[in-house]
PDB file of N, CA and C in Angstrom:
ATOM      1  N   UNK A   1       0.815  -1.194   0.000  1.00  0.00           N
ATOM      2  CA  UNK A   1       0.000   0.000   0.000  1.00  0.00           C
ATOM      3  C   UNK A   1       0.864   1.265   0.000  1.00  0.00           C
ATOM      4  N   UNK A   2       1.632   1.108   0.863  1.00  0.00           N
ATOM      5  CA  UNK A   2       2.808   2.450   0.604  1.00  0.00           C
ATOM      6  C   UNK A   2       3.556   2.669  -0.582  1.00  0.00           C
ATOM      7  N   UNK A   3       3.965   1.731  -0.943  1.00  0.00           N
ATOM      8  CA  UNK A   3       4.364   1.437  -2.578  1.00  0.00           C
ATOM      9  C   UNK A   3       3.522   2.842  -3.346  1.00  0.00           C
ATOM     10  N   UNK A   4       2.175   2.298  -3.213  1.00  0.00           N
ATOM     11  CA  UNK A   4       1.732   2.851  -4.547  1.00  0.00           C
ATOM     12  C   UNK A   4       1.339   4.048  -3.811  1.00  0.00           C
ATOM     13  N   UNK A   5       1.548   5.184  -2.834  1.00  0.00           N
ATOM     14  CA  UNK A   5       1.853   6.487  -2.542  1.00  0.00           C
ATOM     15  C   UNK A   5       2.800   7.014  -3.149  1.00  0.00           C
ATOM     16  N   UNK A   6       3.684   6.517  -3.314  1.00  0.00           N
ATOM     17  CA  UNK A   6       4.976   6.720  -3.586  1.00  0.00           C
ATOM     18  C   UNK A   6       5.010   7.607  -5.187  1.00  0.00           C
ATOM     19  N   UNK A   7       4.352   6.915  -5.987  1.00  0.00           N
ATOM     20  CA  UNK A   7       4.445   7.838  -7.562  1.00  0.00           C
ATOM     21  C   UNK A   7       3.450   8.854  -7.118  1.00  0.00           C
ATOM     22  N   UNK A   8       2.450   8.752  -6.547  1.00  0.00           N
ATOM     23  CA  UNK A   8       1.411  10.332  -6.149  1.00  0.00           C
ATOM     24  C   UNK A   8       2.021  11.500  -5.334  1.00  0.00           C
ATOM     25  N   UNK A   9       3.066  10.918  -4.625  1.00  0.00           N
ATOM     26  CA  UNK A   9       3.860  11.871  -3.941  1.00  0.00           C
ATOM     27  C   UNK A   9       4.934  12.490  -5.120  1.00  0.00           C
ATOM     28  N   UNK A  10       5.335  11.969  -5.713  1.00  0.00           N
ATOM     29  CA  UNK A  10       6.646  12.547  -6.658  1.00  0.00           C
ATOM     30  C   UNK A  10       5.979  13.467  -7.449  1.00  0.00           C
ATOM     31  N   UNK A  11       5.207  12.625  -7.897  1.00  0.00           N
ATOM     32  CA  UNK A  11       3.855  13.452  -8.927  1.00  0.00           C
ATOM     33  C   UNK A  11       3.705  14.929  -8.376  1.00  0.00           C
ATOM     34  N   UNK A  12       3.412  15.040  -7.470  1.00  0.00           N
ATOM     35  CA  UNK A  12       2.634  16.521  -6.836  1.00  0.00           C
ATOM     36  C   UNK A  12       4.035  17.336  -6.510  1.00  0.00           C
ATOM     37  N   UNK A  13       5.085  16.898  -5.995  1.00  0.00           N
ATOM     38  CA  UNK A  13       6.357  17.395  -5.798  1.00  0.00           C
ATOM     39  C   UNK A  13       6.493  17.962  -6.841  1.00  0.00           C
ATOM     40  N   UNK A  14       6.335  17.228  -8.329  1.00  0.00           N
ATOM     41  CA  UNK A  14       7.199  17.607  -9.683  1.00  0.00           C
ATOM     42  C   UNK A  14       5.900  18.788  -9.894  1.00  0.00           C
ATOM     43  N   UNK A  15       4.921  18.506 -10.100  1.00  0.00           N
ATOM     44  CA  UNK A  15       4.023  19.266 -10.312  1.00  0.00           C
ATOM     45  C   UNK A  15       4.268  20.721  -9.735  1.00  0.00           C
ATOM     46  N   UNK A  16       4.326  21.017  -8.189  1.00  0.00           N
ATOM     47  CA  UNK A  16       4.084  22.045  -7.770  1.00  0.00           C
ATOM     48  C   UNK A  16       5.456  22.407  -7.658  1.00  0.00           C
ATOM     49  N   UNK A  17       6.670  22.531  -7.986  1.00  0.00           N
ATOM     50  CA  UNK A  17       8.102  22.735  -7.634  1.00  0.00           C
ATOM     51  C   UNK A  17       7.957  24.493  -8.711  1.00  0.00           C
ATOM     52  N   UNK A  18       7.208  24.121  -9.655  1.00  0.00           N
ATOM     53  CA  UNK A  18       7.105  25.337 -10.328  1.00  0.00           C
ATOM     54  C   UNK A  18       6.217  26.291 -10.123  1.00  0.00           C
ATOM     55  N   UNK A  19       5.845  26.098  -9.008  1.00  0.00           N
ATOM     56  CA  UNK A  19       4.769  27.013  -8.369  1.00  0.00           C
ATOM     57  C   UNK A  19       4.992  28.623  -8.315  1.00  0.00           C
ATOM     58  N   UNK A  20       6.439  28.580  -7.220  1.00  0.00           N
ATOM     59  CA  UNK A  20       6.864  29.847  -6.546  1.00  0.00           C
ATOM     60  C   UNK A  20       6.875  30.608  -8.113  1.00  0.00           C
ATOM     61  N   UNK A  21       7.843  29.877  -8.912  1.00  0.00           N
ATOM     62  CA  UNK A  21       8.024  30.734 -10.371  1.00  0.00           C
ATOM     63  C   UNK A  21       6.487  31.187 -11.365  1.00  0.00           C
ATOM     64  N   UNK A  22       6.294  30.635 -10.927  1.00  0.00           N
ATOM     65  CA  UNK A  22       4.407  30.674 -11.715  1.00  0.00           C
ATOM     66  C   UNK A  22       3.967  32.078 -10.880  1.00  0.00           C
ATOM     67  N   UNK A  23       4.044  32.041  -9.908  1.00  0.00           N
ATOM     68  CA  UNK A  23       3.547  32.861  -8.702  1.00  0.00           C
ATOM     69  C   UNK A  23       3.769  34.467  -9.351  1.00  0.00           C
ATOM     70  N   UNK A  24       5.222  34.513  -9.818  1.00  0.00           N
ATOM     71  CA  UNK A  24       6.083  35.735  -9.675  1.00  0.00           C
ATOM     72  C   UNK A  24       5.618  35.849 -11.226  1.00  0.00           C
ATOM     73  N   UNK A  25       4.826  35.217 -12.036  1.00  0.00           N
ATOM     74  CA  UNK A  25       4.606  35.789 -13.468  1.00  0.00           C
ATOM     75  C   UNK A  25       3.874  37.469 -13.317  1.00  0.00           C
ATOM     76  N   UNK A  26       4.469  38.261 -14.165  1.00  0.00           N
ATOM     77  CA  UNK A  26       2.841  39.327 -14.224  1.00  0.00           C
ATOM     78  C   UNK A  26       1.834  38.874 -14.644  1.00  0.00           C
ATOM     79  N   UNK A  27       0.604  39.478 -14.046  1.00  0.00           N
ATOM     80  CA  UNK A  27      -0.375  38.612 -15.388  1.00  0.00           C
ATOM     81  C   UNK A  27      -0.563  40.069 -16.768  1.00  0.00           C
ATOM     82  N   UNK A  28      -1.288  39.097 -17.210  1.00  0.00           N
ATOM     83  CA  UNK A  28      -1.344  39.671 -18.725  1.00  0.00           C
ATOM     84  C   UNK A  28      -2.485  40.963 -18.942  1.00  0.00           C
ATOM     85  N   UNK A  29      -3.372  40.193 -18.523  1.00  0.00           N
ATOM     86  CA  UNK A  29      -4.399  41.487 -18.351  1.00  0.00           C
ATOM     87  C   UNK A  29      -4.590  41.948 -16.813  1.00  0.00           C
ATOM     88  N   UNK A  30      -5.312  43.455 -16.819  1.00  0.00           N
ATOM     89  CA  UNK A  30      -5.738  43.627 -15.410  1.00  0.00           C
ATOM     90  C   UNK A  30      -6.388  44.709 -15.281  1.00  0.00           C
ATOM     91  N   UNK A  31      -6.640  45.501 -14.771  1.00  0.00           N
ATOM     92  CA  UNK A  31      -7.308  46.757 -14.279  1.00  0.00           C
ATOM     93  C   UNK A  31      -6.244  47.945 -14.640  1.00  0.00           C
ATOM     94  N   UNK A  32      -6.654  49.247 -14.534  1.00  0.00           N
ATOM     95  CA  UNK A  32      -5.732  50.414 -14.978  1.00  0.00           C
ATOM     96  C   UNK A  32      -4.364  50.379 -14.633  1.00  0.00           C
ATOM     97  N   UNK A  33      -4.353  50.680 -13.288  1.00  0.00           N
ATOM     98  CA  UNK A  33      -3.108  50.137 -12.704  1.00  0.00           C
ATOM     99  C   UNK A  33      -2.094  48.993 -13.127  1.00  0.00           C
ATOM    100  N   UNK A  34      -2.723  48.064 -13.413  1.00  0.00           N
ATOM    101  CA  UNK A  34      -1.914  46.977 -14.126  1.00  0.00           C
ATOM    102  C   UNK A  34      -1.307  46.746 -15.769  1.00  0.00           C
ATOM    103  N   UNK A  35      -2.157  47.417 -16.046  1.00  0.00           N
ATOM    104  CA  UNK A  35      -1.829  48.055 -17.705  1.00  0.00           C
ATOM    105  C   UNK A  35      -0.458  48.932 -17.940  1.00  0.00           C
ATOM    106  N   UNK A  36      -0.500  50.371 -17.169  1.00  0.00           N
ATOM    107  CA  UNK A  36       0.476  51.065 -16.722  1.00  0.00           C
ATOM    108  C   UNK A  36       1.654  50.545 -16.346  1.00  0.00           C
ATOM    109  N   UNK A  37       1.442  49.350 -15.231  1.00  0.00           N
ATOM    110  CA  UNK A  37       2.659  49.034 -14.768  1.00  0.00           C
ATOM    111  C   UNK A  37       3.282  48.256 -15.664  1.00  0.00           C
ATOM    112  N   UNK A  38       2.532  47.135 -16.378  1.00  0.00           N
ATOM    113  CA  UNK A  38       2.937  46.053 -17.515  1.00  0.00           C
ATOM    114  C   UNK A  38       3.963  46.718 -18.594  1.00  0.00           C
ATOM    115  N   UNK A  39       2.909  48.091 -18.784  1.00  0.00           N
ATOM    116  CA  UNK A  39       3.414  48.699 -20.453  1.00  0.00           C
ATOM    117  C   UNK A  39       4.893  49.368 -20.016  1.00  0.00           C
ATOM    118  N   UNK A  40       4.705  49.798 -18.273  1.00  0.00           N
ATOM    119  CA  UNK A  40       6.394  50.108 -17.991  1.00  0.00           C
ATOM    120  C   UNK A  40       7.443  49.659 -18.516  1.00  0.00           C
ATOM    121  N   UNK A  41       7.118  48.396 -17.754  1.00  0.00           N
ATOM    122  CA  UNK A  41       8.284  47.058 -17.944  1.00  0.00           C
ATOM    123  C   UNK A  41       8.511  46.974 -19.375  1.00  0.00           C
ATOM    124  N   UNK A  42       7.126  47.271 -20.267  1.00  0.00           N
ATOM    125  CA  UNK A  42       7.653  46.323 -21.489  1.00  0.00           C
ATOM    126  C   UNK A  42       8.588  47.481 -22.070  1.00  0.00           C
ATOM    127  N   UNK A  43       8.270  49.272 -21.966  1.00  0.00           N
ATOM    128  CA  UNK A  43       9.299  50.045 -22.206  1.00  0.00           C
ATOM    129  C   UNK A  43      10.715  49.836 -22.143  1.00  0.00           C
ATOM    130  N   UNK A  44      11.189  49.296 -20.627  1.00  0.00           N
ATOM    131  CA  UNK A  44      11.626  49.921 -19.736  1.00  0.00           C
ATOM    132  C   UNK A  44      12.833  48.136 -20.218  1.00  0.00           C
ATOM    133  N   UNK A  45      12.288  47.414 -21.120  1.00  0.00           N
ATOM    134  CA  UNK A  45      12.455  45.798 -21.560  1.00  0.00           C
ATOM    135  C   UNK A  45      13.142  46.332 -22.794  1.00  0.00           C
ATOM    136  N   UNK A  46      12.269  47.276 -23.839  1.00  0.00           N
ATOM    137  CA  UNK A  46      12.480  47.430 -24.929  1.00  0.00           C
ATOM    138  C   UNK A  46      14.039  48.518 -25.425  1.00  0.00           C
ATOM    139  N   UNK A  47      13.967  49.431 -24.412  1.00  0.00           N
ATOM    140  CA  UNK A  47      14.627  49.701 -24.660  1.00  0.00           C
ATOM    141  C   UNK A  47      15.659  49.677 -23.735  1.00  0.00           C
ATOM    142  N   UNK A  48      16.417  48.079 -23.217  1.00  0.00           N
ATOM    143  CA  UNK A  48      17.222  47.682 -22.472  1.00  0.00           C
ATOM    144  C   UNK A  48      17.871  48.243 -21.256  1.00  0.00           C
ATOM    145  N   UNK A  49      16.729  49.605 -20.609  1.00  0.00           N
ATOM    146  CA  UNK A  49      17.176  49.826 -19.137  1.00  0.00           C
ATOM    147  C   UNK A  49      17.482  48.760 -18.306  1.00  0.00           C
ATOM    148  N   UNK A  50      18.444  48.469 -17.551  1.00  0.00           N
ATOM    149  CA  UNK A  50      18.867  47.764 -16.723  1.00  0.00           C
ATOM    150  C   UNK A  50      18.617  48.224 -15.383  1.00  0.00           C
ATOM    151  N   UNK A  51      17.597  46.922 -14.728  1.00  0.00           N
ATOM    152  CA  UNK A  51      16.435  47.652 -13.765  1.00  0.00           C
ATOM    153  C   UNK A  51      17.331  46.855 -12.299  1.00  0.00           C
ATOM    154  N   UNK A  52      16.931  47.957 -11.518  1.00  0.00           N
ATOM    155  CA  UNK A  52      17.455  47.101 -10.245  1.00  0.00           C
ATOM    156  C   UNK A  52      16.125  47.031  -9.429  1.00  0.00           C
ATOM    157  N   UNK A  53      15.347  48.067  -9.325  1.00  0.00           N
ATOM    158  CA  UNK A  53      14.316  48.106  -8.015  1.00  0.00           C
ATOM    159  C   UNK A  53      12.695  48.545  -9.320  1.00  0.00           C
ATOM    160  N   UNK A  54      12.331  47.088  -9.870  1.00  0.00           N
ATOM    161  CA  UNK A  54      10.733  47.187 -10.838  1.00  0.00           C
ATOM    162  C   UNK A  54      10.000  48.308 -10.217  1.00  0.00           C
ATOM    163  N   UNK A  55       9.550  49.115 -11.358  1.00  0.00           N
ATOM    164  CA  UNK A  55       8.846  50.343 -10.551  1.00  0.00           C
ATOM    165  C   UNK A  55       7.519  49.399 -10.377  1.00  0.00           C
ATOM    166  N   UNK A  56       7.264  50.666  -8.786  1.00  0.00           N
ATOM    167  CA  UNK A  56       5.882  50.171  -8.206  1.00  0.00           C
ATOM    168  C   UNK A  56       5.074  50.815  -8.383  1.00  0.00           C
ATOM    169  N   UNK A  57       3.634  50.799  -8.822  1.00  0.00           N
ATOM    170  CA  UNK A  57       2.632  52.072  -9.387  1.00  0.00           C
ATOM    171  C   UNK A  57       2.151  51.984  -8.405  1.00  0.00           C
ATOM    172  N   UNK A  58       1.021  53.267  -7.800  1.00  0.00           N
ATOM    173  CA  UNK A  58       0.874  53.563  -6.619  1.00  0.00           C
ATOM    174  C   UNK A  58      -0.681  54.442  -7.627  1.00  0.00           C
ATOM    175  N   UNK A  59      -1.953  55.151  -7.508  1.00  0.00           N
ATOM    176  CA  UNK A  59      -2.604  55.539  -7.612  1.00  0.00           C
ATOM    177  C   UNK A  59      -2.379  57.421  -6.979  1.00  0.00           C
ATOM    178  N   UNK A  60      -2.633  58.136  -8.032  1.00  0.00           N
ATOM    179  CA  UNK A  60      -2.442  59.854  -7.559  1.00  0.00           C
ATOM    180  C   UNK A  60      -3.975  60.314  -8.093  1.00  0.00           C
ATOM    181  N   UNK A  61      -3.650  61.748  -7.544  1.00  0.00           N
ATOM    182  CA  UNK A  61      -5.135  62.393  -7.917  1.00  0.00           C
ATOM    183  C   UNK A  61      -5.141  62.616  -8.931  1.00  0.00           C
ATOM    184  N   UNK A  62      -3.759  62.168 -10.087  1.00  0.00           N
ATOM    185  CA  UNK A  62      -4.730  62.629 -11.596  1.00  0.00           C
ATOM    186  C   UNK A  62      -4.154  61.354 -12.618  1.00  0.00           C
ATOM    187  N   UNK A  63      -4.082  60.207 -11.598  1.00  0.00           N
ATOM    188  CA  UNK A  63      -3.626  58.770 -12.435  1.00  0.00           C
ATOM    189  C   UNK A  63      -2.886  57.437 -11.771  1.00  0.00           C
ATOM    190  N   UNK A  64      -1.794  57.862 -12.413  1.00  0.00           N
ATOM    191  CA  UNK A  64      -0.835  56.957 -11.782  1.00  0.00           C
ATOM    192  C   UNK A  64       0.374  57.440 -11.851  1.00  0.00           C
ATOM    193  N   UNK A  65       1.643  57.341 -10.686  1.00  0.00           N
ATOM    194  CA  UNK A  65       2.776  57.148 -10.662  1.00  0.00           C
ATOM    195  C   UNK A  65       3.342  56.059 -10.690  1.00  0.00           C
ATOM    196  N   UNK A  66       4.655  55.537 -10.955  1.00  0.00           N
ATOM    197  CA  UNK A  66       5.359  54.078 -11.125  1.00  0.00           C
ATOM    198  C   UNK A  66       7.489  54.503 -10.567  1.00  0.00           C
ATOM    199  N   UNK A  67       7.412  54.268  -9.416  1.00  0.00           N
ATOM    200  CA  UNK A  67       8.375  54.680  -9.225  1.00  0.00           C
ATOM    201  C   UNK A  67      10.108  53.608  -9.230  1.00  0.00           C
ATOM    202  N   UNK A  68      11.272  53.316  -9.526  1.00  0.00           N
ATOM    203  CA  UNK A  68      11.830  52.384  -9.639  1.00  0.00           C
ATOM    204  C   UNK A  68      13.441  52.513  -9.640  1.00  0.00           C
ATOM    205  N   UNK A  69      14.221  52.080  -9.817  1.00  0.00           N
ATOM    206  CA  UNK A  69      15.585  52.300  -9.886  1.00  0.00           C
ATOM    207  C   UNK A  69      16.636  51.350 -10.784  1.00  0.00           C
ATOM    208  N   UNK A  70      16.990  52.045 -11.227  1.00  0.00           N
ATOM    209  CA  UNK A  70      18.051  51.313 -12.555  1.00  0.00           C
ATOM    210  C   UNK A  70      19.565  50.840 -11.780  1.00  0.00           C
ATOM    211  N   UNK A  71      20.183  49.941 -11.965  1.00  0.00           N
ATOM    212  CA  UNK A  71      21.331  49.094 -11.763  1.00  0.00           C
ATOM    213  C   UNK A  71      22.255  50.192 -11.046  1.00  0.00           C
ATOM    214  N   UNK A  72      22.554  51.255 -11.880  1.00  0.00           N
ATOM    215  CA  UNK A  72      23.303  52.151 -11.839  1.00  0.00           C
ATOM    216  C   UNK A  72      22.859  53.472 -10.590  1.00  0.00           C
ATOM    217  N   UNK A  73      21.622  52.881  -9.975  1.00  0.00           N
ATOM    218  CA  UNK A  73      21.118  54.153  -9.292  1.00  0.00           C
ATOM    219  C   UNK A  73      20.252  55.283  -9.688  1.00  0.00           C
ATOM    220  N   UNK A  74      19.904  55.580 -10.920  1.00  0.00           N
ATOM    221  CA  UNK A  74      18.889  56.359 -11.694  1.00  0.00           C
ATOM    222  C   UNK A  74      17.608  56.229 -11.284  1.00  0.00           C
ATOM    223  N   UNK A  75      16.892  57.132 -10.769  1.00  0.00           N
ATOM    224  CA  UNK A  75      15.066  57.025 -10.661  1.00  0.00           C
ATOM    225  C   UNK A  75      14.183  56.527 -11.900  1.00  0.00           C
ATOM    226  N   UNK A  76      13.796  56.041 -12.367  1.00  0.00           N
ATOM    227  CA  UNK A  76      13.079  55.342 -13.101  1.00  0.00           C
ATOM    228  C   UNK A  76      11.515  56.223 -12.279  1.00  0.00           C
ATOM    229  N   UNK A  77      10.597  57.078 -13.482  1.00  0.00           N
ATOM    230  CA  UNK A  77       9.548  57.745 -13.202  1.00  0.00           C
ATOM    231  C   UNK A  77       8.563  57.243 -13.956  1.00  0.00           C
ATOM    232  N   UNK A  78       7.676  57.110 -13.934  1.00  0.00           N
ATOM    233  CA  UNK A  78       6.273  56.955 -15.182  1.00  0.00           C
ATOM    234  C   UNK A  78       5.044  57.488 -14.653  1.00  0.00           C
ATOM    235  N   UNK A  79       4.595  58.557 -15.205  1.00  0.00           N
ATOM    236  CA  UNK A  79       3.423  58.982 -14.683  1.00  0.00           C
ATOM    237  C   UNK A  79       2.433  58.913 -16.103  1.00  0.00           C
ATOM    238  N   UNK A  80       1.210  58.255 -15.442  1.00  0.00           N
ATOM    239  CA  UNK A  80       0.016  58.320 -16.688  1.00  0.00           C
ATOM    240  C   UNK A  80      -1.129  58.625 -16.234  1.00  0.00           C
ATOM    241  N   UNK A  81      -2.012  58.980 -16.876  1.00  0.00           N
ATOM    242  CA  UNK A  81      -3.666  59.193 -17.366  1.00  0.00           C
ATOM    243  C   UNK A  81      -3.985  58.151 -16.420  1.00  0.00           C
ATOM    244  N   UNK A  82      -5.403  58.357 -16.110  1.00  0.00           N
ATOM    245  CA  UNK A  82      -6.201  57.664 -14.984  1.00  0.00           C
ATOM    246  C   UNK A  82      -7.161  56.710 -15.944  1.00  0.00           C
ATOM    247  N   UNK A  83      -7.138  57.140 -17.427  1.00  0.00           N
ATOM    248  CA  UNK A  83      -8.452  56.978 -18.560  1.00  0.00           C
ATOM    249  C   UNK A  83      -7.434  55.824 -19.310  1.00  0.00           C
ATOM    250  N   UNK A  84      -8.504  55.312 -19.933  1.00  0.00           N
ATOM    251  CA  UNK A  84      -8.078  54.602 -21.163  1.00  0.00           C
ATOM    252  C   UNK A  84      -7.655  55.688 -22.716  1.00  0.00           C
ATOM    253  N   UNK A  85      -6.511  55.532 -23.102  1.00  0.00           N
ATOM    254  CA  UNK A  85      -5.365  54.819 -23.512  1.00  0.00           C
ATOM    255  C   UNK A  85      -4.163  54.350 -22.036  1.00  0.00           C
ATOM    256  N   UNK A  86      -4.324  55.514 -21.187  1.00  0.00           N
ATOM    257  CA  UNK A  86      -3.560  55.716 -20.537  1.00  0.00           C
ATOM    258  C   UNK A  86      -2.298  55.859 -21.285  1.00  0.00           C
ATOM    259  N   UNK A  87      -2.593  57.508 -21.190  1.00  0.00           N
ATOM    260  CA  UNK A  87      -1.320  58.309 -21.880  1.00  0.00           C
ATOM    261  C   UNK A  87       0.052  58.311 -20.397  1.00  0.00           C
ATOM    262  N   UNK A  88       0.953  58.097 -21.174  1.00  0.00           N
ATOM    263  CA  UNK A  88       2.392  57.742 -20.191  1.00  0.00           C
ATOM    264  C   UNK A  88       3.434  58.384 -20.560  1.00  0.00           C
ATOM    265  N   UNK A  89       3.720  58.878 -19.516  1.00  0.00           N
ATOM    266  CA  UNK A  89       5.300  59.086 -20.117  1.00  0.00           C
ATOM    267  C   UNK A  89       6.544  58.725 -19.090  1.00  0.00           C
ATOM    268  N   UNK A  90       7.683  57.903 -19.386  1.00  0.00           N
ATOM    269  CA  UNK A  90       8.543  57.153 -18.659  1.00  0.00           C
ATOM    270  C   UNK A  90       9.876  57.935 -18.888  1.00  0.00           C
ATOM    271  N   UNK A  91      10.386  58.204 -17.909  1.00  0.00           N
ATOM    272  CA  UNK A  91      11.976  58.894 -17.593  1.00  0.00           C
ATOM    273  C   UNK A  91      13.006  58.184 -16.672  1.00  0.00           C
ATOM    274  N   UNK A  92      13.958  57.965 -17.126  1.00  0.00           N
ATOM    275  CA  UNK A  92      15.143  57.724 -16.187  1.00  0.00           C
ATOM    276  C   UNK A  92      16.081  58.476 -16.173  1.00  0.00           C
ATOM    277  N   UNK A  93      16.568  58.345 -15.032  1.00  0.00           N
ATOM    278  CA  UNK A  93      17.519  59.933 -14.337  1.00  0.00           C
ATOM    279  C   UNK A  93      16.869  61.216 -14.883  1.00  0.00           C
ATOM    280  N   UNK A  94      16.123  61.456 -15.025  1.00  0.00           N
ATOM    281  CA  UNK A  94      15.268  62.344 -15.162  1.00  0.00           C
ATOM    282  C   UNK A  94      15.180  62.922 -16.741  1.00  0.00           C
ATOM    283  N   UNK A  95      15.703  62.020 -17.632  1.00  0.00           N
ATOM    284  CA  UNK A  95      15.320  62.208 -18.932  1.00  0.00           C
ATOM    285  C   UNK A  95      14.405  61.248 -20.034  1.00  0.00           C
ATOM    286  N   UNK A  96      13.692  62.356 -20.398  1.00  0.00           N
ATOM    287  CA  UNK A  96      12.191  61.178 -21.151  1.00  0.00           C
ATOM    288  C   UNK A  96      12.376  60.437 -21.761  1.00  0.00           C
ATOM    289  N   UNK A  97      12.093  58.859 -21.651  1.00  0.00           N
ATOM    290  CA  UNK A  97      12.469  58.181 -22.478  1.00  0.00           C
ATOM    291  C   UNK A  97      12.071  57.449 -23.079  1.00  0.00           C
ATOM    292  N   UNK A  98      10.369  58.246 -23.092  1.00  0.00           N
ATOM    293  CA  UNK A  98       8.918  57.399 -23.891  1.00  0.00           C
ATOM    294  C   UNK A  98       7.895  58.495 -23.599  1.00  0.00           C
ATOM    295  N   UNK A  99       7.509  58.747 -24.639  1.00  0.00           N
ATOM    296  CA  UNK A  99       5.694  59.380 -24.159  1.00  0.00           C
ATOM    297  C   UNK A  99       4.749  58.376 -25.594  1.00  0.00           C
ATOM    298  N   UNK A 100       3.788  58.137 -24.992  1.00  0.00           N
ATOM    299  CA  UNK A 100       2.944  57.785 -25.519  1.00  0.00           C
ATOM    300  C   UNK A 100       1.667  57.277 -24.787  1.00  0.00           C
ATOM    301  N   UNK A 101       1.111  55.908 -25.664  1.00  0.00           N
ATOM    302  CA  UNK A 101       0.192  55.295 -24.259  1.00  0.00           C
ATOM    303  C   UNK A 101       0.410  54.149 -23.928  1.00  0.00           C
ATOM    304  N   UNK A 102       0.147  53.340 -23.187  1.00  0.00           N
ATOM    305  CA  UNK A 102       0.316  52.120 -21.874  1.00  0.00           C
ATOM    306  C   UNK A 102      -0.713  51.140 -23.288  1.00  0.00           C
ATOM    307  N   UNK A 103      -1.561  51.570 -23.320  1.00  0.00           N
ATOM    308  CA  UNK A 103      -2.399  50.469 -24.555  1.00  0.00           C
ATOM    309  C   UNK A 103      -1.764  50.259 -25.690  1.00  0.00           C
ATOM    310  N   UNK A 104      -1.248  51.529 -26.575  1.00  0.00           N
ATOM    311  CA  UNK A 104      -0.750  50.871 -27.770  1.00  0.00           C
ATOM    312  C   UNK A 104       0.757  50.178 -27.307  1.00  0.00           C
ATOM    313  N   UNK A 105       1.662  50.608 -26.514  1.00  0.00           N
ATOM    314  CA  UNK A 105       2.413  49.612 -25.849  1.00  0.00           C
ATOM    315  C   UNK A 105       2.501  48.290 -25.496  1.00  0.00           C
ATOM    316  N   UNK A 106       0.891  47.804 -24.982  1.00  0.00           N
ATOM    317  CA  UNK A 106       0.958  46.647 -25.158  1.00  0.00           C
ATOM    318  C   UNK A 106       0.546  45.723 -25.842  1.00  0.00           C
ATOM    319  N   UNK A 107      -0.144  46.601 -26.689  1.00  0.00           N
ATOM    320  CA  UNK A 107      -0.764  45.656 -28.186  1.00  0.00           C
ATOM    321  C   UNK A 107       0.310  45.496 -29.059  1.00  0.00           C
ATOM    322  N   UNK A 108       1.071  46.452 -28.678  1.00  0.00           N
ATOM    323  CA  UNK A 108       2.750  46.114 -30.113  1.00  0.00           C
ATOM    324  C   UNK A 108       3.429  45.091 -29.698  1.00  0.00           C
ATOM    325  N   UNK A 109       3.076  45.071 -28.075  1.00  0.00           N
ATOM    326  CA  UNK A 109       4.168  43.841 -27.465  1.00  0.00           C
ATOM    327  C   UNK A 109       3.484  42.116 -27.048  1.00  0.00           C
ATOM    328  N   UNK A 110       2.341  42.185 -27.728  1.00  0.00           N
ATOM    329  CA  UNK A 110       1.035  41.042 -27.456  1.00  0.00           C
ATOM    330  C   UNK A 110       2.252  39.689 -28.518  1.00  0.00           C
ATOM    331  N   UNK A 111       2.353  38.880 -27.639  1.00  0.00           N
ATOM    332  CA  UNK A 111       3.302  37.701 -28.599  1.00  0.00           C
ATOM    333  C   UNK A 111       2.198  36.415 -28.307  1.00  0.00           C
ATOM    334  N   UNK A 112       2.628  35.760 -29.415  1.00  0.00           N
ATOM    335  CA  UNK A 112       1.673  34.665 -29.308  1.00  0.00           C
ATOM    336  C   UNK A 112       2.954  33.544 -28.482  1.00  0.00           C
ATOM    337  N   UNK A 113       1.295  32.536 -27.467  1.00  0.00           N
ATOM    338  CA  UNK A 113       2.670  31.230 -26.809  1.00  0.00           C
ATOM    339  C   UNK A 113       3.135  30.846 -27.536  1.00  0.00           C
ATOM    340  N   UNK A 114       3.873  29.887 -27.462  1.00  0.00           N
ATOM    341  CA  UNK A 114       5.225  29.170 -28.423  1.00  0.00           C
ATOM    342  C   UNK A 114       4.611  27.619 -28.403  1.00  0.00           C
TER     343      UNK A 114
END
């Protein structure tokens, strides 16, 4: 009888070992806030800032802020629109280094699974 525990236990081990990493995915879609922060990263991806501290978006009285820090120590800024497109604009060390919006950002960056 213990025998045959034995493959149900390995089973669930192998299964859930990829959990924590699953955990830490962004998800894909989400609410305003999550759009903003996504389309950061994918900026902030695209054009190979080297991130030390992922900006964190936080809610203001006229949107959003996303605050963060680059390898090197640089503030990483993004402030956007509260509305849909959610107009953005992203700076490090305090020079602009994107304006546009958080939506068409992430429709350019929509990849199909593999």
């Amino acid at each position: 009888m213990r025998r045959a525990f034995i493959p149900v236990i390995v089973s669930a081990i192998v299964l859930t070992a990829g959990c924590s990493q699953v955990a830490a995915l962004t998800p894909v879609g989400g609410d305003a806030i999550t759009t903003v922060r996504n389309a950061t990263y994918d900026v902030l991806f695209d054009q190979q800032i080297a991130v030390l501290v992922a900006p964190v978006c936080k809610p203001t009285d006229s949107g959003f802020t996303c605050t963060g820090k680059t390898v090197d120590g640089q503030p990483i800024v993004t402030t956007a629109a509260a509305t849909k497109p959610f107009d953005m604009a992203i700076s490090v060390g305090g020079m602009v280094i994107f304006e546009g919006n958080a939506q068409d950002v992430l429709n350019a960056n929509v990849r199909e699974a593999p």
